[in-house]
N, C-alpha and C. Protein backbone atom coordinates (compact mmCIF):
# COMPACT_ATOMS: atom_id res chain seq x y z
N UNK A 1 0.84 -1.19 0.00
CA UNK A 1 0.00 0.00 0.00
C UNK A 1 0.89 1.25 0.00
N UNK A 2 0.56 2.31 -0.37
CA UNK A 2 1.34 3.61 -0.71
C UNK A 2 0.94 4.48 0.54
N UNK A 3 1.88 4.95 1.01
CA UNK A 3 2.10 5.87 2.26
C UNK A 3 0.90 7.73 1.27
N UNK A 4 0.32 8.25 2.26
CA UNK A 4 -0.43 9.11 1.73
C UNK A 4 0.47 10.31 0.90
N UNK A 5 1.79 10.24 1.10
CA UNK A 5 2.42 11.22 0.26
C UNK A 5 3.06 10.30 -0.82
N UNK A 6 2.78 9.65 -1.02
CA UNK A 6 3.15 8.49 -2.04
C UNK A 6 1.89 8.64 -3.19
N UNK A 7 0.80 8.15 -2.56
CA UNK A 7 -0.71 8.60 -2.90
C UNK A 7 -1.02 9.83 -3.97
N UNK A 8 -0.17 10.91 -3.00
CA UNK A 8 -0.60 12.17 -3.84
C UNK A 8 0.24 12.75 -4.66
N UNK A 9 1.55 11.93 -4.38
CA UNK A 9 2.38 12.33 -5.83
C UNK A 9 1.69 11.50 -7.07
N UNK A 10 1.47 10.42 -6.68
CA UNK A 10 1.10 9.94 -7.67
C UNK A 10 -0.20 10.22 -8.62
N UNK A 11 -0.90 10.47 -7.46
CA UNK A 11 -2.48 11.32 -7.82
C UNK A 11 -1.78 12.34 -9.06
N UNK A 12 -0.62 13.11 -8.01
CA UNK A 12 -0.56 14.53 -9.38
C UNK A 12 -0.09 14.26 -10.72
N UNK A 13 0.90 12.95 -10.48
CA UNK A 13 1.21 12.56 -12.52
C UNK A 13 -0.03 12.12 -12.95
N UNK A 14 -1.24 11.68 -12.34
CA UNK A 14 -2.12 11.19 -13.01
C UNK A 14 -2.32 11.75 -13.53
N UNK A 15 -3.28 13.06 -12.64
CA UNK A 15 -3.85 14.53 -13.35
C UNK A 15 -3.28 15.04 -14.32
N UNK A 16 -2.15 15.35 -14.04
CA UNK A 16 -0.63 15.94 -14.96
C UNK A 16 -0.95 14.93 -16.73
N UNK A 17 -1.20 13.98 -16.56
CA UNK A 17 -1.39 12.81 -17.76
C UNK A 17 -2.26 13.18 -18.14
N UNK A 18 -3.76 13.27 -17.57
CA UNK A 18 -5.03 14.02 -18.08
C UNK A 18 -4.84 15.06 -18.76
N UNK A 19 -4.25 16.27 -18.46
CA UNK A 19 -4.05 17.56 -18.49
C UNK A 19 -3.42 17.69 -19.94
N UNK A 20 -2.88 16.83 -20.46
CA UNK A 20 -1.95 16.62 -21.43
C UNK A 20 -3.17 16.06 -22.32
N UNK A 21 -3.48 14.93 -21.88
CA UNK A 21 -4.53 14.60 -22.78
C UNK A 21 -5.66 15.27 -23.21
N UNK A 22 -5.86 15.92 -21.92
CA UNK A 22 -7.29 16.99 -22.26
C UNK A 22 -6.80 18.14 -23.45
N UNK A 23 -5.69 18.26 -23.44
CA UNK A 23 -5.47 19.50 -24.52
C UNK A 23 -5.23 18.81 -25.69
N UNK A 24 -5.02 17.30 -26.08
CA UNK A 24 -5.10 16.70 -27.49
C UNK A 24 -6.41 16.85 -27.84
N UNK A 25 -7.54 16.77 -27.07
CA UNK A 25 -9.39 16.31 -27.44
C UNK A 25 -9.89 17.50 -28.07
N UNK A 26 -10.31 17.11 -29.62
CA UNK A 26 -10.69 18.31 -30.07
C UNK A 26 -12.12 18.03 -30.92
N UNK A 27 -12.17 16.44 -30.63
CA UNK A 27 -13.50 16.04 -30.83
C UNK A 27 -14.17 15.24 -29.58
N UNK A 28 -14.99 15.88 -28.82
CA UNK A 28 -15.62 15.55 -27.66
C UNK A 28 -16.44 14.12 -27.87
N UNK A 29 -16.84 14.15 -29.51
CA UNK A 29 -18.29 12.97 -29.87
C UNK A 29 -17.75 12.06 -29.84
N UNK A 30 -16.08 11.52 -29.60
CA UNK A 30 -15.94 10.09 -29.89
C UNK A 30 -16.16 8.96 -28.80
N UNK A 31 -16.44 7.99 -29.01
CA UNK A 31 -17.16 7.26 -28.01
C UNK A 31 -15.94 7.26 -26.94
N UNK A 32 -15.94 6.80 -26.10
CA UNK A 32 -15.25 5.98 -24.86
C UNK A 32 -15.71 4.65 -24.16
N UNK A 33 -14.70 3.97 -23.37
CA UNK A 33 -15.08 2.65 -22.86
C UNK A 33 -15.88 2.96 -22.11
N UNK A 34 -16.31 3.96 -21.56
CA UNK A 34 -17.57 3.98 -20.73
C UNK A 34 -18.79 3.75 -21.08
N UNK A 35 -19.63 2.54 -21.59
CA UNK A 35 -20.76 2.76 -22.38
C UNK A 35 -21.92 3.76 -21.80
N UNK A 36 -21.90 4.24 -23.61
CA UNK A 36 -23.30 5.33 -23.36
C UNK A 36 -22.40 6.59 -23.37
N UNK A 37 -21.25 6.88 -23.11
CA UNK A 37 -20.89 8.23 -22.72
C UNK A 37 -19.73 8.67 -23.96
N UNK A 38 -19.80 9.74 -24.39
CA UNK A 38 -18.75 9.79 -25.56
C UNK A 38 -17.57 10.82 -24.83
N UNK A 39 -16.64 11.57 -25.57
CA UNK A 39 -15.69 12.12 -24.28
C UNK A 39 -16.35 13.11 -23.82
N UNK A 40 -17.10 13.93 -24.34
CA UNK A 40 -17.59 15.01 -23.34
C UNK A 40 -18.12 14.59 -21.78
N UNK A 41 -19.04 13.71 -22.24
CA UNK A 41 -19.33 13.42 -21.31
C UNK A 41 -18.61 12.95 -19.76
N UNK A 42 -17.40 11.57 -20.60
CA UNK A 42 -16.48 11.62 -19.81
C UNK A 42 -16.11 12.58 -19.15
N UNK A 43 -14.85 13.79 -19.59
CA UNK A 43 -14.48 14.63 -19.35
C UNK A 43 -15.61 15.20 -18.38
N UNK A 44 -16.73 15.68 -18.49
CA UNK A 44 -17.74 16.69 -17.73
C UNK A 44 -18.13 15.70 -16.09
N UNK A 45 -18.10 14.22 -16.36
CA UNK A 45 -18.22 13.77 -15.04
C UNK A 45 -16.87 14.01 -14.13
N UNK A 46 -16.05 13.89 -15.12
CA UNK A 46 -14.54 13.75 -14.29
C UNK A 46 -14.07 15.23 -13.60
N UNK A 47 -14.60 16.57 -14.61
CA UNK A 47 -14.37 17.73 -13.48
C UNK A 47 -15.27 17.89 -12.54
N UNK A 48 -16.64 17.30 -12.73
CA UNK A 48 -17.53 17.47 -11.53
C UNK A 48 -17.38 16.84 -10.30
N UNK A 49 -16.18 15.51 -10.70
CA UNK A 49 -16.14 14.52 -9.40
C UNK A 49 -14.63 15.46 -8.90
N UNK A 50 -13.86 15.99 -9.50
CA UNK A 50 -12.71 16.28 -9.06
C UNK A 50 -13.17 17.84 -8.17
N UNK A 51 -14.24 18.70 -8.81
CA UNK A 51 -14.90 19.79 -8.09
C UNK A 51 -15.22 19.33 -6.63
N UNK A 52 -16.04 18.16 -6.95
CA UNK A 52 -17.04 17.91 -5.59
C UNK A 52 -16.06 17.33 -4.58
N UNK A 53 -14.99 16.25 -5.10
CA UNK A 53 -13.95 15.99 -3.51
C UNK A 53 -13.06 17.11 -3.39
N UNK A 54 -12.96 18.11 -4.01
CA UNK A 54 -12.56 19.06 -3.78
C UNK A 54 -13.12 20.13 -2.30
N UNK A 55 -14.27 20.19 -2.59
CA UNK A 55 -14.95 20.90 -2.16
C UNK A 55 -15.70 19.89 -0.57
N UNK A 56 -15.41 18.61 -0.96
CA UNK A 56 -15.82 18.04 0.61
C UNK A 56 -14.59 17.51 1.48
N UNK A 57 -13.44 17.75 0.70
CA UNK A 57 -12.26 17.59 1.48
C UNK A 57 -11.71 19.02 2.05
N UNK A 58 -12.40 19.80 1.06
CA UNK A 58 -11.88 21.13 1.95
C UNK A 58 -12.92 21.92 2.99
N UNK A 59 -14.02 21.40 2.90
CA UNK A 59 -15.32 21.60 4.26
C UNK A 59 -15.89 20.56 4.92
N UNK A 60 -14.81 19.67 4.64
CA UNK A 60 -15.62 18.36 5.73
C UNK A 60 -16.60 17.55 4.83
N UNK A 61 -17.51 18.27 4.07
CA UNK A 61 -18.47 17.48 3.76
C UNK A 61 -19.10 18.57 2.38
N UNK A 62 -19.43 18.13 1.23
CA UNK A 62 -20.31 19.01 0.07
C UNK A 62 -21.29 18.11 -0.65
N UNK A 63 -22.45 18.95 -0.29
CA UNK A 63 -24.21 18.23 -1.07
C UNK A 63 -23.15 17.68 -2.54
N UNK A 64 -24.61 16.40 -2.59
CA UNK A 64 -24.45 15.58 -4.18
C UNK A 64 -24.09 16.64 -5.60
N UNK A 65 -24.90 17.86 -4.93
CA UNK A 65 -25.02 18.53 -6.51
C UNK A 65 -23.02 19.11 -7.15
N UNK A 66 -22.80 19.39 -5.96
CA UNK A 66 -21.13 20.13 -5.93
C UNK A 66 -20.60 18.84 -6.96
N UNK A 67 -21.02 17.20 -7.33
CA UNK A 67 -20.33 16.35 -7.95
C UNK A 67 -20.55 16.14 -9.10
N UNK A 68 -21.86 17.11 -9.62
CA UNK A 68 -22.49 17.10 -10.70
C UNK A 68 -21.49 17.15 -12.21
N UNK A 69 -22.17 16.40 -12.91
CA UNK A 69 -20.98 16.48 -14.32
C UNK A 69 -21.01 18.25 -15.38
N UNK A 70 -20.10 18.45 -15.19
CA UNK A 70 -19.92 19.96 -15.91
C UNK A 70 -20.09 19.53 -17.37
N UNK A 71 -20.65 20.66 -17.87
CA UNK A 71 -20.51 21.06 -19.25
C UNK A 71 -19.60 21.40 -19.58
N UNK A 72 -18.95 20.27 -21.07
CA UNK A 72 -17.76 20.87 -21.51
C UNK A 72 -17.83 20.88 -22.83
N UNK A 73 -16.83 21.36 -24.00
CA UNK A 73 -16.89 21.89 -24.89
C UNK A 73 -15.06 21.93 -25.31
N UNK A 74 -14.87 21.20 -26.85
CA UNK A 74 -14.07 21.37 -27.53
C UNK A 74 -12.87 23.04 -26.86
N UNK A 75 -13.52 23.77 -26.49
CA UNK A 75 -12.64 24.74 -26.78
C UNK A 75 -12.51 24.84 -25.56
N UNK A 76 -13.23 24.51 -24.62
CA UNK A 76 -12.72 24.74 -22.79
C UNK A 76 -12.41 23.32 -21.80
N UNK A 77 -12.33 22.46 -22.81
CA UNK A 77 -12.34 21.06 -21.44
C UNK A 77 -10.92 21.08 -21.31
N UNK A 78 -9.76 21.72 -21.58
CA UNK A 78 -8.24 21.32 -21.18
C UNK A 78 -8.60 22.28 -20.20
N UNK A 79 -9.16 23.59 -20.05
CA UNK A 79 -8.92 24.60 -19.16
C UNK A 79 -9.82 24.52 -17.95
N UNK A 80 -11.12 23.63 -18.09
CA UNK A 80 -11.81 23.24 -17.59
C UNK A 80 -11.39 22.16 -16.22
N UNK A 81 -10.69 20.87 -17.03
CA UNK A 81 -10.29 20.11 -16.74
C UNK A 81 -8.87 20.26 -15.60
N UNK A 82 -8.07 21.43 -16.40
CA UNK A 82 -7.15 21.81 -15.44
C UNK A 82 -7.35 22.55 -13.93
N UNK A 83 -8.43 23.27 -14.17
CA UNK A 83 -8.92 24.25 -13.22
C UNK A 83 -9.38 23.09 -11.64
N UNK A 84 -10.10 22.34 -12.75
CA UNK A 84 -10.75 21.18 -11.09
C UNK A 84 -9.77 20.16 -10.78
N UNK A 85 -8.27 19.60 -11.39
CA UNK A 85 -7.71 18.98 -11.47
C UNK A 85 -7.09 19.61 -10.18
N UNK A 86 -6.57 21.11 -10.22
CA UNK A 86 -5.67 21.55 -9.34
C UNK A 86 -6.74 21.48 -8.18
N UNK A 87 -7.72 22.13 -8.52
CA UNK A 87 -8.35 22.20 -6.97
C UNK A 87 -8.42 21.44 -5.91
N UNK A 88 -8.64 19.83 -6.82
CA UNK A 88 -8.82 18.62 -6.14
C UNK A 88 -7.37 18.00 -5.62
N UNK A 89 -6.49 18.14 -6.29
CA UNK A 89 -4.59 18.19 -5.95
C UNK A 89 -4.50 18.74 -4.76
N UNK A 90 -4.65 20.88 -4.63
CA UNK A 90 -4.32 21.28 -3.27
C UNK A 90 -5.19 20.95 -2.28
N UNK A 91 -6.58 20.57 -2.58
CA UNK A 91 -7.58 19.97 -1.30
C UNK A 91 -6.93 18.81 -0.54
N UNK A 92 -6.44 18.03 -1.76
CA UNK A 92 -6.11 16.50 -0.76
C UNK A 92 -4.96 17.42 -0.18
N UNK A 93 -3.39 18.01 -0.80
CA UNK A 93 -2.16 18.38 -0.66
C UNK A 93 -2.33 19.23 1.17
N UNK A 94 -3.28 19.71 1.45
CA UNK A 94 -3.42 20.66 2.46
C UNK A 94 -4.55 19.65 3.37
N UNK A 95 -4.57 18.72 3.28
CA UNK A 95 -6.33 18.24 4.25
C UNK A 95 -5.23 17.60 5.41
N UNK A 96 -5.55 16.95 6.26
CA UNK A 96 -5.01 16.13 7.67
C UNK A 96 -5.49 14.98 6.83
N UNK A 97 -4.52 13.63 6.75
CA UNK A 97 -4.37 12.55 5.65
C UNK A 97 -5.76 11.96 6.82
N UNK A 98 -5.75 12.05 8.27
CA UNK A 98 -6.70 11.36 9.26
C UNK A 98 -8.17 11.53 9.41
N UNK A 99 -8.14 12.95 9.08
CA UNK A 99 -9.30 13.70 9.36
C UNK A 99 -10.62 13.10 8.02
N UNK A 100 -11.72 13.34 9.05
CA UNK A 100 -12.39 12.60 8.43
C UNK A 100 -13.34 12.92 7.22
N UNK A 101 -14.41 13.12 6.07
CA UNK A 101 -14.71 13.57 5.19
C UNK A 101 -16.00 12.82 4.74
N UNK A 102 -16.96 13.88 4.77
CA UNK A 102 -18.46 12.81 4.18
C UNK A 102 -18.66 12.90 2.83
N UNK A 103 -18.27 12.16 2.19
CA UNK A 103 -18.77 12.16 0.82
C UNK A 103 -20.65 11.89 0.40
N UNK A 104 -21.17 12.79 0.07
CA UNK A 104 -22.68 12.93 0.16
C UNK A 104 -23.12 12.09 -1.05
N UNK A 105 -22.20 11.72 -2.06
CA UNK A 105 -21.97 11.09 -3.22
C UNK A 105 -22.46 9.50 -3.22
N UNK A 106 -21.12 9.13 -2.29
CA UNK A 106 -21.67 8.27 -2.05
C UNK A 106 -22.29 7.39 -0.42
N UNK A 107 -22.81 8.07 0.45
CA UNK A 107 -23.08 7.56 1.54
C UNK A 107 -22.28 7.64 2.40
N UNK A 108 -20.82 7.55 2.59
CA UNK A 108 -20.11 7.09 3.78
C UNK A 108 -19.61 8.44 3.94
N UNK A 109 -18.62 8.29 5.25
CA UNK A 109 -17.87 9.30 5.84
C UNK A 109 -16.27 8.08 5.94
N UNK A 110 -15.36 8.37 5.03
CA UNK A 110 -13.87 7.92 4.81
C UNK A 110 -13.01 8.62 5.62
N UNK A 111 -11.77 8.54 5.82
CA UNK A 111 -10.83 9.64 6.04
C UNK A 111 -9.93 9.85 4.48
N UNK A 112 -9.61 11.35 4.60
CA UNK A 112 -9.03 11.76 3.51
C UNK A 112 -8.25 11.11 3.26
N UNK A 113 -7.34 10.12 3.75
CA UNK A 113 -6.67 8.90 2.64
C UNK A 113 -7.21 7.88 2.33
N UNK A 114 -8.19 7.90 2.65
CA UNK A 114 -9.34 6.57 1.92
C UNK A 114 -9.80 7.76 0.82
N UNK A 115 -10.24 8.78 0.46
CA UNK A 115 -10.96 9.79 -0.45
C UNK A 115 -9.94 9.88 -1.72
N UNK A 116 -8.73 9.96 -1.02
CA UNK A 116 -7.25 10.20 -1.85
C UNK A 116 -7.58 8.23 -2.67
N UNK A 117 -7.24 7.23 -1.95
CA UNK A 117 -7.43 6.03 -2.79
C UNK A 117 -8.23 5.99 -3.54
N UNK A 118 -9.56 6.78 -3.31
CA UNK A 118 -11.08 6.75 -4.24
C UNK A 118 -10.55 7.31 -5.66
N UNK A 119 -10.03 8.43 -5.13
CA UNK A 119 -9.33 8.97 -6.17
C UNK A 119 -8.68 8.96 -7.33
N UNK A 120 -7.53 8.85 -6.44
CA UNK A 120 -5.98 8.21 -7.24
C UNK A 120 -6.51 6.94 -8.41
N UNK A 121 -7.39 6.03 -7.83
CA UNK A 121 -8.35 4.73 -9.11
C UNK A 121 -9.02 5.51 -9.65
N UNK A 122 -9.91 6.43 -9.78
CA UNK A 122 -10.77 6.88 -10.93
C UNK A 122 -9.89 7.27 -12.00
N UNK A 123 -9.06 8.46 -11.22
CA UNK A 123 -8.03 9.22 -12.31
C UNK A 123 -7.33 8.21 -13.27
N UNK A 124 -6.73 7.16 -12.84
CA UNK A 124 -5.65 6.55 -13.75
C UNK A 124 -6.50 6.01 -14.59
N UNK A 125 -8.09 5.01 -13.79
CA UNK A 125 -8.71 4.04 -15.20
C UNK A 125 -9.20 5.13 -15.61
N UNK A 126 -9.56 6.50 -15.43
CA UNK A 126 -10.42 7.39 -16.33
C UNK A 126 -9.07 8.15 -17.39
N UNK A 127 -8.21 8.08 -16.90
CA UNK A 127 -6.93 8.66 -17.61
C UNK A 127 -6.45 8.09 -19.27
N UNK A 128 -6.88 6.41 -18.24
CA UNK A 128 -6.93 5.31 -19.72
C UNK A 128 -7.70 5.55 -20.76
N UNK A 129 -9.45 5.38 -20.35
CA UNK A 129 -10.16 5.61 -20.86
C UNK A 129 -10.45 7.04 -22.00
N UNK A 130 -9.47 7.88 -21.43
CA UNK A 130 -9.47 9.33 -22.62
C UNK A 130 -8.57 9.01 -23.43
N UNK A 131 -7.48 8.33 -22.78
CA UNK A 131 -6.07 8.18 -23.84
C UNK A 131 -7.10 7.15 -24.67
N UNK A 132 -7.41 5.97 -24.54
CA UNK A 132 -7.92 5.15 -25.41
C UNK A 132 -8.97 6.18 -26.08
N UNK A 133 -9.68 6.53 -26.19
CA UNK A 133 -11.17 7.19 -26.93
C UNK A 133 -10.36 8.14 -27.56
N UNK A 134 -8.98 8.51 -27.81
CA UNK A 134 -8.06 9.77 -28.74
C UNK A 134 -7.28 8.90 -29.14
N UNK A 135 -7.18 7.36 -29.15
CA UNK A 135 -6.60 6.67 -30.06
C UNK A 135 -4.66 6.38 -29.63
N UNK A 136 -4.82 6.65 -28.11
CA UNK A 136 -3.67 6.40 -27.25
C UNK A 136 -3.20 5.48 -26.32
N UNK A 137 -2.31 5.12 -26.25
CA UNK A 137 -1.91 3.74 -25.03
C UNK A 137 -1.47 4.23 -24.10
N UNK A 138 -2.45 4.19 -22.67
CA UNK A 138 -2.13 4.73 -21.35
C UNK A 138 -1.52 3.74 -20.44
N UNK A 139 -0.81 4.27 -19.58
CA UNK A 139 -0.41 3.11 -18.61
C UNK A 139 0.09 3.83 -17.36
N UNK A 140 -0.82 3.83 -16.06
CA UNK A 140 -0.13 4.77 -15.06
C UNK A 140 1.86 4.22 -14.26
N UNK A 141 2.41 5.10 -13.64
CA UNK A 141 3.27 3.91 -12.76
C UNK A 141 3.29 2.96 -12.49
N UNK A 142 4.31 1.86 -12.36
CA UNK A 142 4.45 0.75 -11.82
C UNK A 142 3.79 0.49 -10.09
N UNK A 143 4.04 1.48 -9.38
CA UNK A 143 3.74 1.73 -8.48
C UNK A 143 1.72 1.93 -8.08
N UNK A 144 1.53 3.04 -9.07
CA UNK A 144 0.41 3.00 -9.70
C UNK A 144 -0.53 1.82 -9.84
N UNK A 145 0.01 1.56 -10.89
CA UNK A 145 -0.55 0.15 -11.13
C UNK A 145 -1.09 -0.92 -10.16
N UNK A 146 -0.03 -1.22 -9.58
CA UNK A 146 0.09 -2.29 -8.30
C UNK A 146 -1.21 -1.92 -7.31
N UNK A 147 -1.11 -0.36 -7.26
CA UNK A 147 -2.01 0.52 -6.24
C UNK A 147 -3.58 -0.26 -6.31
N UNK A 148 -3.37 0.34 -8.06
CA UNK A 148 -5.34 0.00 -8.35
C UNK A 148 -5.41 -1.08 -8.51
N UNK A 149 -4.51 -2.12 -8.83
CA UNK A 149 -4.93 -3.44 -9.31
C UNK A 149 -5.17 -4.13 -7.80
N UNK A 150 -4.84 -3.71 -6.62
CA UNK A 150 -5.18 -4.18 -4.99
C UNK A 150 -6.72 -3.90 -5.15
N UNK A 151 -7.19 -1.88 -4.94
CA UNK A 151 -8.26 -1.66 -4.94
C UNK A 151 -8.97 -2.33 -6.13
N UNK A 152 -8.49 -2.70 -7.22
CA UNK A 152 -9.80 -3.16 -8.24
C UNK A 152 -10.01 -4.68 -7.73
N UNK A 153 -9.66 -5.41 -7.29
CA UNK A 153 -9.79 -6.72 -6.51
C UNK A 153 -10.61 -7.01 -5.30
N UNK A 154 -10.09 -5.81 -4.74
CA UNK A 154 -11.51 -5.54 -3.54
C UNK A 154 -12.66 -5.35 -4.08
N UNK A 155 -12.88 -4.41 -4.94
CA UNK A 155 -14.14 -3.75 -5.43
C UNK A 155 -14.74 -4.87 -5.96
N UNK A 156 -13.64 -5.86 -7.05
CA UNK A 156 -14.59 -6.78 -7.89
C UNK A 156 -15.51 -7.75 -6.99
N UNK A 157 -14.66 -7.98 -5.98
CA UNK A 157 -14.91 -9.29 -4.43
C UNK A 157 -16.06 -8.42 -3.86
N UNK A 158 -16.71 -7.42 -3.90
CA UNK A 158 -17.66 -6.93 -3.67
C UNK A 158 -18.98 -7.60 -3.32
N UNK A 159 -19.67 -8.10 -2.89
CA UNK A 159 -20.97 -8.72 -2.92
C UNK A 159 -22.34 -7.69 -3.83
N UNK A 160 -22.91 -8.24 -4.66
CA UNK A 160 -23.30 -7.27 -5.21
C UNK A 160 -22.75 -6.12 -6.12
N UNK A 161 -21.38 -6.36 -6.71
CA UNK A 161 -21.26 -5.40 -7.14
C UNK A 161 -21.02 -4.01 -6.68
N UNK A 162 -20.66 -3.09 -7.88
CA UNK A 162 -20.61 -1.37 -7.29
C UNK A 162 -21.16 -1.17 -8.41
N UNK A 163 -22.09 0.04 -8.24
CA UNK A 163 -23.04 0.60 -9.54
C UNK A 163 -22.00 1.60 -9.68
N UNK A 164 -20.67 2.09 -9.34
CA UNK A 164 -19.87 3.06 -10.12
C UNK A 164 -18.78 2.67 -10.83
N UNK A 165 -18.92 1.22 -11.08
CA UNK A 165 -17.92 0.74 -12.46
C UNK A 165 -19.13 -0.80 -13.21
N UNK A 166 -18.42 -0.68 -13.97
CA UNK A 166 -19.26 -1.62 -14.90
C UNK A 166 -19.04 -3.04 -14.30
N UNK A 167 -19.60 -4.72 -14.69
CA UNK A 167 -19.45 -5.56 -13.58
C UNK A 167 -17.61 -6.12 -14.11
N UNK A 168 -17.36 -6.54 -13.54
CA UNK A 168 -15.96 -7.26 -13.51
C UNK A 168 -15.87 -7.84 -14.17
N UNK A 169 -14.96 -8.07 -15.35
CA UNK A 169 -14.59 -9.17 -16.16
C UNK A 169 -13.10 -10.04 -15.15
N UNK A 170 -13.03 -11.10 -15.95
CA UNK A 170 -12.12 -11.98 -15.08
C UNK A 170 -10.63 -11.58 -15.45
N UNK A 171 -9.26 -11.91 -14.09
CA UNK A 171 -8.44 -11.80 -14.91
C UNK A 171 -7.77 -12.63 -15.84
N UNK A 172 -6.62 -12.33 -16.51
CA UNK A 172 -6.39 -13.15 -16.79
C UNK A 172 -4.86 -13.47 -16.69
N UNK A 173 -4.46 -12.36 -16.10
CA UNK A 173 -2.96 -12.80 -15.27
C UNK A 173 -1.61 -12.53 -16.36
N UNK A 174 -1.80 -11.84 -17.34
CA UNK A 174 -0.84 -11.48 -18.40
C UNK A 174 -0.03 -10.13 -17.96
N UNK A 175 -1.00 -8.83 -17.90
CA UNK A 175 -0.36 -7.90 -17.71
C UNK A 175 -1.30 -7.50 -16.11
N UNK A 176 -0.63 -6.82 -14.96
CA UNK A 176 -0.93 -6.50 -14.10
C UNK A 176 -2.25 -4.62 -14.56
N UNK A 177 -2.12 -4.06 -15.45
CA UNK A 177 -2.54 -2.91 -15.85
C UNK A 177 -3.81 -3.89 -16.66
N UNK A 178 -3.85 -4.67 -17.98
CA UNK A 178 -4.89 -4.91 -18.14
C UNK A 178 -5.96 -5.83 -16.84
N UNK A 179 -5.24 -6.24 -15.95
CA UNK A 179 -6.41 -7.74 -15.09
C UNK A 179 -6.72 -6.04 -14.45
N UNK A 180 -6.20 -5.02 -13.75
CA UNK A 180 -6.61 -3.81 -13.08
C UNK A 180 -8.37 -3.42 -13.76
N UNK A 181 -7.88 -2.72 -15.26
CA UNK A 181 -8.90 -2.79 -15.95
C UNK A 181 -9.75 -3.62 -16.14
N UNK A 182 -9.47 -4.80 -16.58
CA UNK A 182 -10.82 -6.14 -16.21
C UNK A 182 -11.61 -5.98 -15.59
N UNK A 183 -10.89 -5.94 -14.08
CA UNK A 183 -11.59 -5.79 -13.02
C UNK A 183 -12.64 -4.60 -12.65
N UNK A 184 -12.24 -3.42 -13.30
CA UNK A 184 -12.91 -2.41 -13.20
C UNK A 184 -14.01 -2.30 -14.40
N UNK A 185 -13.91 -3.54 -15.61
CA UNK A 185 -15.55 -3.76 -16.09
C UNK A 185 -14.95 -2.92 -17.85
N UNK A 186 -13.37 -2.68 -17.56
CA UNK A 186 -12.99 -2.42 -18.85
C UNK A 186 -12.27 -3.89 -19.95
N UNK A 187 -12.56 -3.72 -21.20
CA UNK A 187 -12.07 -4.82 -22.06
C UNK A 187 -10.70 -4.28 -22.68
N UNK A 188 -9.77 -4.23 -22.06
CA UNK A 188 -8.04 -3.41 -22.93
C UNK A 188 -8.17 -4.38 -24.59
N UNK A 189 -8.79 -5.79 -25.01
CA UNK A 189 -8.77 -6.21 -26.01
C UNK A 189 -10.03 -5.38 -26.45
N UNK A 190 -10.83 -5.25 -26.50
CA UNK A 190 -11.85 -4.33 -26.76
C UNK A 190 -12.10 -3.07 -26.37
N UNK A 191 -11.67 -2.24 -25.94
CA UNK A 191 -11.95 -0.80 -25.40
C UNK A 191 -13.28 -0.36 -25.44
N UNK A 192 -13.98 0.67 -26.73
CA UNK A 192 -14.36 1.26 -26.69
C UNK A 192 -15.52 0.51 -27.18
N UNK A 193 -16.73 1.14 -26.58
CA UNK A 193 -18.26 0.54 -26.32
C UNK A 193 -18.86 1.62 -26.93
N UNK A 194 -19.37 1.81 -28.08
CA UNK A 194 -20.11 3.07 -28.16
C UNK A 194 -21.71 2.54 -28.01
């Protein structure tokens, strides 16, 4: 497991990877592995979730709506994207790693290094998911990697499932980055679901 300043360096190459990517996207309509969602969409959930733990790591706690997916647009989602990227960076960078945080999102109250792990996994498989939908091969740290492929194992062992990733495909023990994705309900031999 990664020590919480381990966590948030790593959190920031994620973002830092996004940030890069968000300024290649100059067609929002192309699908992504997320079925149903093309990149705008992507992109617009991903600054609303990076707004909203932003905003409940830096007051303890922020209503569902603060997580809402932004409207984005060809000509503002790099600037868009950058703007909630940082916010959500200095929120975790400045919070007490102990102190505790209600996410209204989804039900519980975590401590900000459980919020930071919530995290740190969306960013990298959502990091994938843009590089793939612009026709790119993503792959976070080694370190990285190892990180989410723990949390995507828990999540899959889930009873019932999680309604915030698609259901689990199996692994299959080749590459540690694709069984990660598997697990999180992505196909790396198939990607994109339109």
């Amino acid at each position: 497991m990664l020590t919480f300043a381990q966590m948030l360096a790593a959190y920031g190459r994620v973002l830092h990877d996004t940030t890069a990517l968000a300024s290649e996207a100059d067609d929002l309509k192309v699908p992504t592995p997320c079925a149903g969602w093309d990149l705008a969409d992507l992109f617009g959930h991903m600054v609303g979730q990076n707004l909203g733990f932003a905003a409940a790591v830096t007051d303890g706690d922020a209503p569902v709506a603060a997580y809402e997916r932004v409207p984005v647009t060809a000509d503002d989602v790099a600037d868009r994207w950058d703007e909630s990227a940082r916010r959500a960076r200095d929120a975790f960078g400045a919070a007490d790693p102990e102190a505790t945080v209600h996410l209204a999102e989804f039900g519980f109250t975590p401590t900000v290094a459980v919020a930071l792990s919530m995290q740190l996994l969306d960013a990298a498989v959502h990091a994938w998911d843009v590089a793939t939908s612009l026709g790119r091969t993503y792959q976070p740290s080694d370190a990285t990697v190892a990180f989410v492929l723990d949390l995507a194992r828990q999540i899959a062992a889930t009873p019932g499932g999680t309604p915030v990733f698609a259901a689990p495909l199996d692994e299959v023990g080749i590459a540690p980055w694709s069984d990660a994705l598997r697990l999180l309900g992505r196909d790396p031999e198939r990607p994109v679901r339109a």
